[in-house]
C-alpha atoms as a PDB file:
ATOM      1  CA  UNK A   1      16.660 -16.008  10.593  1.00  0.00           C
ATOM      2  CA  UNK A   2      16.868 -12.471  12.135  1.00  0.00           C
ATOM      3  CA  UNK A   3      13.759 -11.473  10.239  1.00  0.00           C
ATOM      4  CA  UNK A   4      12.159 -14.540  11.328  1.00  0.00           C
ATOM      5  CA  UNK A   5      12.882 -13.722  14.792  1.00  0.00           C
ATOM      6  CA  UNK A   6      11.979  -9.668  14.662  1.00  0.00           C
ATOM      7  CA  UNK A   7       8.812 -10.257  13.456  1.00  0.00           C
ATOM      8  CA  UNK A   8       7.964 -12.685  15.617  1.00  0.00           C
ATOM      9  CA  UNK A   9       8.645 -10.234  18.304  1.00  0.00           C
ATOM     10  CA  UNK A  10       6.470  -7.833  16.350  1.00  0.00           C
ATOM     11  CA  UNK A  11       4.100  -9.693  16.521  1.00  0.00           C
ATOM     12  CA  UNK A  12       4.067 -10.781  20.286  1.00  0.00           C
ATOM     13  CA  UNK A  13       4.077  -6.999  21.338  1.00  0.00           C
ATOM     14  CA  UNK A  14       0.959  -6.414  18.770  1.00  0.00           C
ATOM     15  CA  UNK A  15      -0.911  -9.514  20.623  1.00  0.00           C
ATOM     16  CA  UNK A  16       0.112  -7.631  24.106  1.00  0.00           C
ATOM     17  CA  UNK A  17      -0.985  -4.394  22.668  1.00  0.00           C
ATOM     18  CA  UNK A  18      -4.200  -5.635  21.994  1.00  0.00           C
ATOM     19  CA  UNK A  19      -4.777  -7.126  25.175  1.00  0.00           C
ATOM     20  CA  UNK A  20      -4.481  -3.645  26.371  1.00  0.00           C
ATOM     21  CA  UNK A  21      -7.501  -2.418  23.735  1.00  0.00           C
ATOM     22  CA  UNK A  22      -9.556  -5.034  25.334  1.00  0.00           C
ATOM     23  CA  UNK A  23      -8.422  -3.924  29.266  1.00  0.00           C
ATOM     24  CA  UNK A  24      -8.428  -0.192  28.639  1.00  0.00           C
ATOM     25  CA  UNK A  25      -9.777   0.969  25.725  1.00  0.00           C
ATOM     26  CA  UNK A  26      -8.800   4.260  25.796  1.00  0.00           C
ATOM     27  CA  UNK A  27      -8.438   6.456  22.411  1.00  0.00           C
ATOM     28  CA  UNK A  28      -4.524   6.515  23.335  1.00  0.00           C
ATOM     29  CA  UNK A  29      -4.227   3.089  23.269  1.00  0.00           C
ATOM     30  CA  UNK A  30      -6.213   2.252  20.403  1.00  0.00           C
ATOM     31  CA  UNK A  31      -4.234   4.689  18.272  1.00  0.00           C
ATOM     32  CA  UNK A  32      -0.970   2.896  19.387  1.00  0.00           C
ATOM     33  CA  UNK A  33      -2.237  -0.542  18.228  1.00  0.00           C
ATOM     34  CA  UNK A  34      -3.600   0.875  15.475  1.00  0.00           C
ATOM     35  CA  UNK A  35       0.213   2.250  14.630  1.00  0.00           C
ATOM     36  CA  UNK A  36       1.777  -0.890  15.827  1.00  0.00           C
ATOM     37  CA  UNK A  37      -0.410  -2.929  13.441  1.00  0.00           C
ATOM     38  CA  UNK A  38       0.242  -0.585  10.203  1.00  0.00           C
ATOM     39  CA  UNK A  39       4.168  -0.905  11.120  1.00  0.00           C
ATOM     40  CA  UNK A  40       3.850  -4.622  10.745  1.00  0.00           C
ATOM     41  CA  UNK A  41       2.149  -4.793   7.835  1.00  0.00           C
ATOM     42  CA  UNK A  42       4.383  -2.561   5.845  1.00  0.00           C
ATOM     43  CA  UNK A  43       7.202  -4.432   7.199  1.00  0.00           C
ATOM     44  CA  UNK A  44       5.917  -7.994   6.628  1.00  0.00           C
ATOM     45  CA  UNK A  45       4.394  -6.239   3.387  1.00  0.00           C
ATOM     46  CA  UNK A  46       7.766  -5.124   2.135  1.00  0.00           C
ATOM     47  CA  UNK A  47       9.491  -8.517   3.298  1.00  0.00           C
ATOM     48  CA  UNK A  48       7.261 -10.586   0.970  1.00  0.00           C
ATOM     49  CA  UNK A  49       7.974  -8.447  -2.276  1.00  0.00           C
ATOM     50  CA  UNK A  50      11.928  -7.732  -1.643  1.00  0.00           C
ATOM     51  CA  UNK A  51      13.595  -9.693  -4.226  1.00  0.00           C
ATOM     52  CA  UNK A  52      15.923 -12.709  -3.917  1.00  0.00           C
ATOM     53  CA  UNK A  53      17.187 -14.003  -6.668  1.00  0.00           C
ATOM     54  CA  UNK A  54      16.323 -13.594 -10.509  1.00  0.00           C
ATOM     55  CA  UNK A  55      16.601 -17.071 -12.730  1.00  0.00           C
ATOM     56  CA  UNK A  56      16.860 -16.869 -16.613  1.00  0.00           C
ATOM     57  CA  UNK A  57      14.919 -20.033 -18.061  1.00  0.00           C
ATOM     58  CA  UNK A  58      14.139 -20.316 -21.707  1.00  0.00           C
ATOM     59  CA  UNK A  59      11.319 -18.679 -22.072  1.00  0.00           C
ATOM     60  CA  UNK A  60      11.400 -15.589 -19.226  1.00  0.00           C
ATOM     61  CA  UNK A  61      13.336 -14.036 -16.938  1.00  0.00           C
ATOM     62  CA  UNK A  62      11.954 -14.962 -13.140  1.00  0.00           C
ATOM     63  CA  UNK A  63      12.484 -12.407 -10.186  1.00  0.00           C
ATOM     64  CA  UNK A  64      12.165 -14.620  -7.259  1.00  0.00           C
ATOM     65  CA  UNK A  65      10.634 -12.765  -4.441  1.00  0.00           C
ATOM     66  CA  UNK A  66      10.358 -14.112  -0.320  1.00  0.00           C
ATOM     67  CA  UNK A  67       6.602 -14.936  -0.800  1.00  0.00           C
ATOM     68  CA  UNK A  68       6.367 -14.582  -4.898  1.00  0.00           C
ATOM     69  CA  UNK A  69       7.774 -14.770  -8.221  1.00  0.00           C
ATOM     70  CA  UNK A  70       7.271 -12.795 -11.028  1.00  0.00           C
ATOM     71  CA  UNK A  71       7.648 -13.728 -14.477  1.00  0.00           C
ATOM     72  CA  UNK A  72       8.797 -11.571 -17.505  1.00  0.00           C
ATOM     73  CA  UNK A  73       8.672 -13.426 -20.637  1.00  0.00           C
ATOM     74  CA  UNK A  74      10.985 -12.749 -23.452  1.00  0.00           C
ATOM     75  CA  UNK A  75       8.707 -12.323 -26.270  1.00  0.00           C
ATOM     76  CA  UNK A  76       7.288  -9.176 -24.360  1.00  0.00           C
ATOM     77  CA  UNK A  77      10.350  -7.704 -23.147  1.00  0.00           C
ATOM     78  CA  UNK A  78      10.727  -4.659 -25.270  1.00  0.00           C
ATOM     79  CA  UNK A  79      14.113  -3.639 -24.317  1.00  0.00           C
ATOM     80  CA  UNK A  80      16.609  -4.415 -20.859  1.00  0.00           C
ATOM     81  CA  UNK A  81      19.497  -2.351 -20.204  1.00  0.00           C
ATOM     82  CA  UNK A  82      21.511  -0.775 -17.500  1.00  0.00           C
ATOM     83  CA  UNK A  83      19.068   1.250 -15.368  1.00  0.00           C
ATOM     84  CA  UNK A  84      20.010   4.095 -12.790  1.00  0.00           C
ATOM     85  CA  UNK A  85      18.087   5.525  -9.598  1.00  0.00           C
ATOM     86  CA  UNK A  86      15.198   7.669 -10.714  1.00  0.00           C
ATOM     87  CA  UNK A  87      13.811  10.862  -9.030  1.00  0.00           C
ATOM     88  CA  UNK A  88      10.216  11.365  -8.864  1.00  0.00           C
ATOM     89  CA  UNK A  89       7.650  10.890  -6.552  1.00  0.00           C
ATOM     90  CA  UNK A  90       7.069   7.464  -4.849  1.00  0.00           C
ATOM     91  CA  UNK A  91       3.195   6.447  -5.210  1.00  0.00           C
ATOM     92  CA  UNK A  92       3.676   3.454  -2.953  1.00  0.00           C
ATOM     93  CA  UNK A  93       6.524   1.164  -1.670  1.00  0.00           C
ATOM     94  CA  UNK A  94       9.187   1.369   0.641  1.00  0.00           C
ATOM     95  CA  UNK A  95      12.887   2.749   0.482  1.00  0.00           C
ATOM     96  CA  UNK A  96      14.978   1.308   2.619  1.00  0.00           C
ATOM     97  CA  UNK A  97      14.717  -2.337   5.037  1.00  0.00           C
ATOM     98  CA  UNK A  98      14.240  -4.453   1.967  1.00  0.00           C
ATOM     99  CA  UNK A  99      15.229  -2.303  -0.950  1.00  0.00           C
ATOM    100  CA  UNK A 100      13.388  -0.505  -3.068  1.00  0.00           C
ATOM    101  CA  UNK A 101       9.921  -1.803  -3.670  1.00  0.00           C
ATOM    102  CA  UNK A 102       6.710   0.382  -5.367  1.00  0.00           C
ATOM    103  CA  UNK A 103       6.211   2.346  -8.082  1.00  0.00           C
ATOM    104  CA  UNK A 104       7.897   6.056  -8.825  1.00  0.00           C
ATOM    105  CA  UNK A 105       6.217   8.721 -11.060  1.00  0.00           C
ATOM    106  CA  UNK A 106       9.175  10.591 -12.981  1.00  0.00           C
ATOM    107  CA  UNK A 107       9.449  10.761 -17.162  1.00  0.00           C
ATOM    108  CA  UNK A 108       8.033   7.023 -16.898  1.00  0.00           C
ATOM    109  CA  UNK A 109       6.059   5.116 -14.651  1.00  0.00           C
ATOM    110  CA  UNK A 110       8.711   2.920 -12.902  1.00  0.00           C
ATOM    111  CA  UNK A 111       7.623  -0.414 -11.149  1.00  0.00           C
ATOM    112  CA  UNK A 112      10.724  -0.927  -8.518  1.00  0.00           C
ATOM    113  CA  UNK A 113      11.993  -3.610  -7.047  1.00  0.00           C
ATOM    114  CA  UNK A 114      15.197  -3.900  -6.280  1.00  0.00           C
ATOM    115  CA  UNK A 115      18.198  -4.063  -3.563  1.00  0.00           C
ATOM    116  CA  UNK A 116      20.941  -2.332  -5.053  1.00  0.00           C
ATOM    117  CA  UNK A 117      21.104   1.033  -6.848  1.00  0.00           C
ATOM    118  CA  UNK A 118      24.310   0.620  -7.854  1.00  0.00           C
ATOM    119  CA  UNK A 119      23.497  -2.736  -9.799  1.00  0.00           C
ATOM    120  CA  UNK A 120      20.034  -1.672 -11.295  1.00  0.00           C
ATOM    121  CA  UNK A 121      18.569  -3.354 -14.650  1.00  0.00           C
ATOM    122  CA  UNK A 122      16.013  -1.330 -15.832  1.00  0.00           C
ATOM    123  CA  UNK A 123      13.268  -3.693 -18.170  1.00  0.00           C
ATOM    124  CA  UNK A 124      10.622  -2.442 -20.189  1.00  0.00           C
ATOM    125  CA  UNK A 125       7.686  -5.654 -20.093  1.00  0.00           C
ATOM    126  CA  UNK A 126       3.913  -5.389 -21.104  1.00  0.00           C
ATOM    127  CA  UNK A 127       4.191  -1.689 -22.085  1.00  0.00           C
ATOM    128  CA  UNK A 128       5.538  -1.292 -18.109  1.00  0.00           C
ATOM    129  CA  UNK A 129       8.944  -0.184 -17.349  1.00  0.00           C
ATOM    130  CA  UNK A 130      10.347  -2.149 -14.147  1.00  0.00           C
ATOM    131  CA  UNK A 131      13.842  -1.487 -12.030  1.00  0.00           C
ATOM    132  CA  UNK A 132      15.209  -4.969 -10.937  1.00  0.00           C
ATOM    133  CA  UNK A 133      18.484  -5.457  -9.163  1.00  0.00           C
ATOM    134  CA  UNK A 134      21.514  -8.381  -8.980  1.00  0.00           C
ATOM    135  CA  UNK A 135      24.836  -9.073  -8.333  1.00  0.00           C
ATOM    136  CA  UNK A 136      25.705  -9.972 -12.296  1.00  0.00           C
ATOM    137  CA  UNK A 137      23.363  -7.835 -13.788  1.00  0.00           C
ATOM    138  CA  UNK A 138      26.129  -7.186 -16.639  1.00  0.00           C
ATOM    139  CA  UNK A 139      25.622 -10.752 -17.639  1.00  0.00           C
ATOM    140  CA  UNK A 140      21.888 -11.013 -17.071  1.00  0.00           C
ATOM    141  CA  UNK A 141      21.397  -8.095 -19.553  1.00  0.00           C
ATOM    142  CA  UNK A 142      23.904  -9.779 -22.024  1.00  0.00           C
ATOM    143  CA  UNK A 143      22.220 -13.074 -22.113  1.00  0.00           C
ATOM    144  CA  UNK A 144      18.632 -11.608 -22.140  1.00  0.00           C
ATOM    145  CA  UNK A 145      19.275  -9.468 -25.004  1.00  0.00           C
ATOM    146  CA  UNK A 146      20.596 -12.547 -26.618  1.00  0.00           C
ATOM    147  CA  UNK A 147      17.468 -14.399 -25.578  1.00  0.00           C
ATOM    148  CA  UNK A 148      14.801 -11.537 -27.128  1.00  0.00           C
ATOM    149  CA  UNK A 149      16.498 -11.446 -30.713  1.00  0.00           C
ATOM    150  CA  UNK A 150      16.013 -15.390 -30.310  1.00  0.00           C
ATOM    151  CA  UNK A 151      12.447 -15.010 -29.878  1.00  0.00           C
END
């Protein structure tokens, strides 16, 4: 609900900014909504990838995002175990409001997206190594590991 609620008031001062463009359009100005509109967009941009809630069906694991889902089927999940923060550079994303969303250059290419570092499950799908995050990830790598020797 707070979300809700900040970005709607993101979005009213972006709709006042712009009425200023139109009154006064200065260079000053225009930079500012020009700033103003990039800082919503990363925020609502980060918002709709942040992950929620990962489901194991029978035939993939599903990451639940705020706007998406994505799917990682078992018969193309090479390997899942515990995962750990990474160092490298950050190509795109976001560290921080709603967790850690991009990709990182290190050894690997990582594809991030999780919440917690401290409960990271790293995932290696479609010749793409991803770091996902949950509560139980103890269990989720238990049962998937059972699930891929199924398939």
């Amino acid at each position: 609900m707070t979300t809700i609620l900040v970005s709607i008031h993101i979005f009213l001062f972006s709709i006042l900014s712009v009425s200023l463009l139109v009154k006064e359009p200065t260079v000053n100005t225009w930079l500012g909504n020009l700033f103003v509109f990039l800082v919503l967009f990363v925020y609502l941009r980060t918002y709709a990838l942040h992950p929620c809630s990962i489901l194991l069906s029978k035939e993939s694991l599903v990451l639940k995002c705020a706007f998406s889902t994505k799917s990682f089927n078992y018969k193309y999940i090479t390997y899942i175990k515990r995962g750990s923060m990474v160092g490298g550079i950050r190509r795109f994303g976001s560290n921080g409001i709603w967790g850690y969303i991009g990709i990182i250059d290190a050894d690997k290419k990582y594809h991030t997206i999780f919440n917690n570092e401290k409960q990271i499950i790293e995932l290696s799908y479609k010749n793409k190594v991803y770091l996902i995050s949950c509560e139980q990830y103890k269990e989720v790598i238990e049962e998937v590991n059972k699930l891929i020797t199924l398939q």
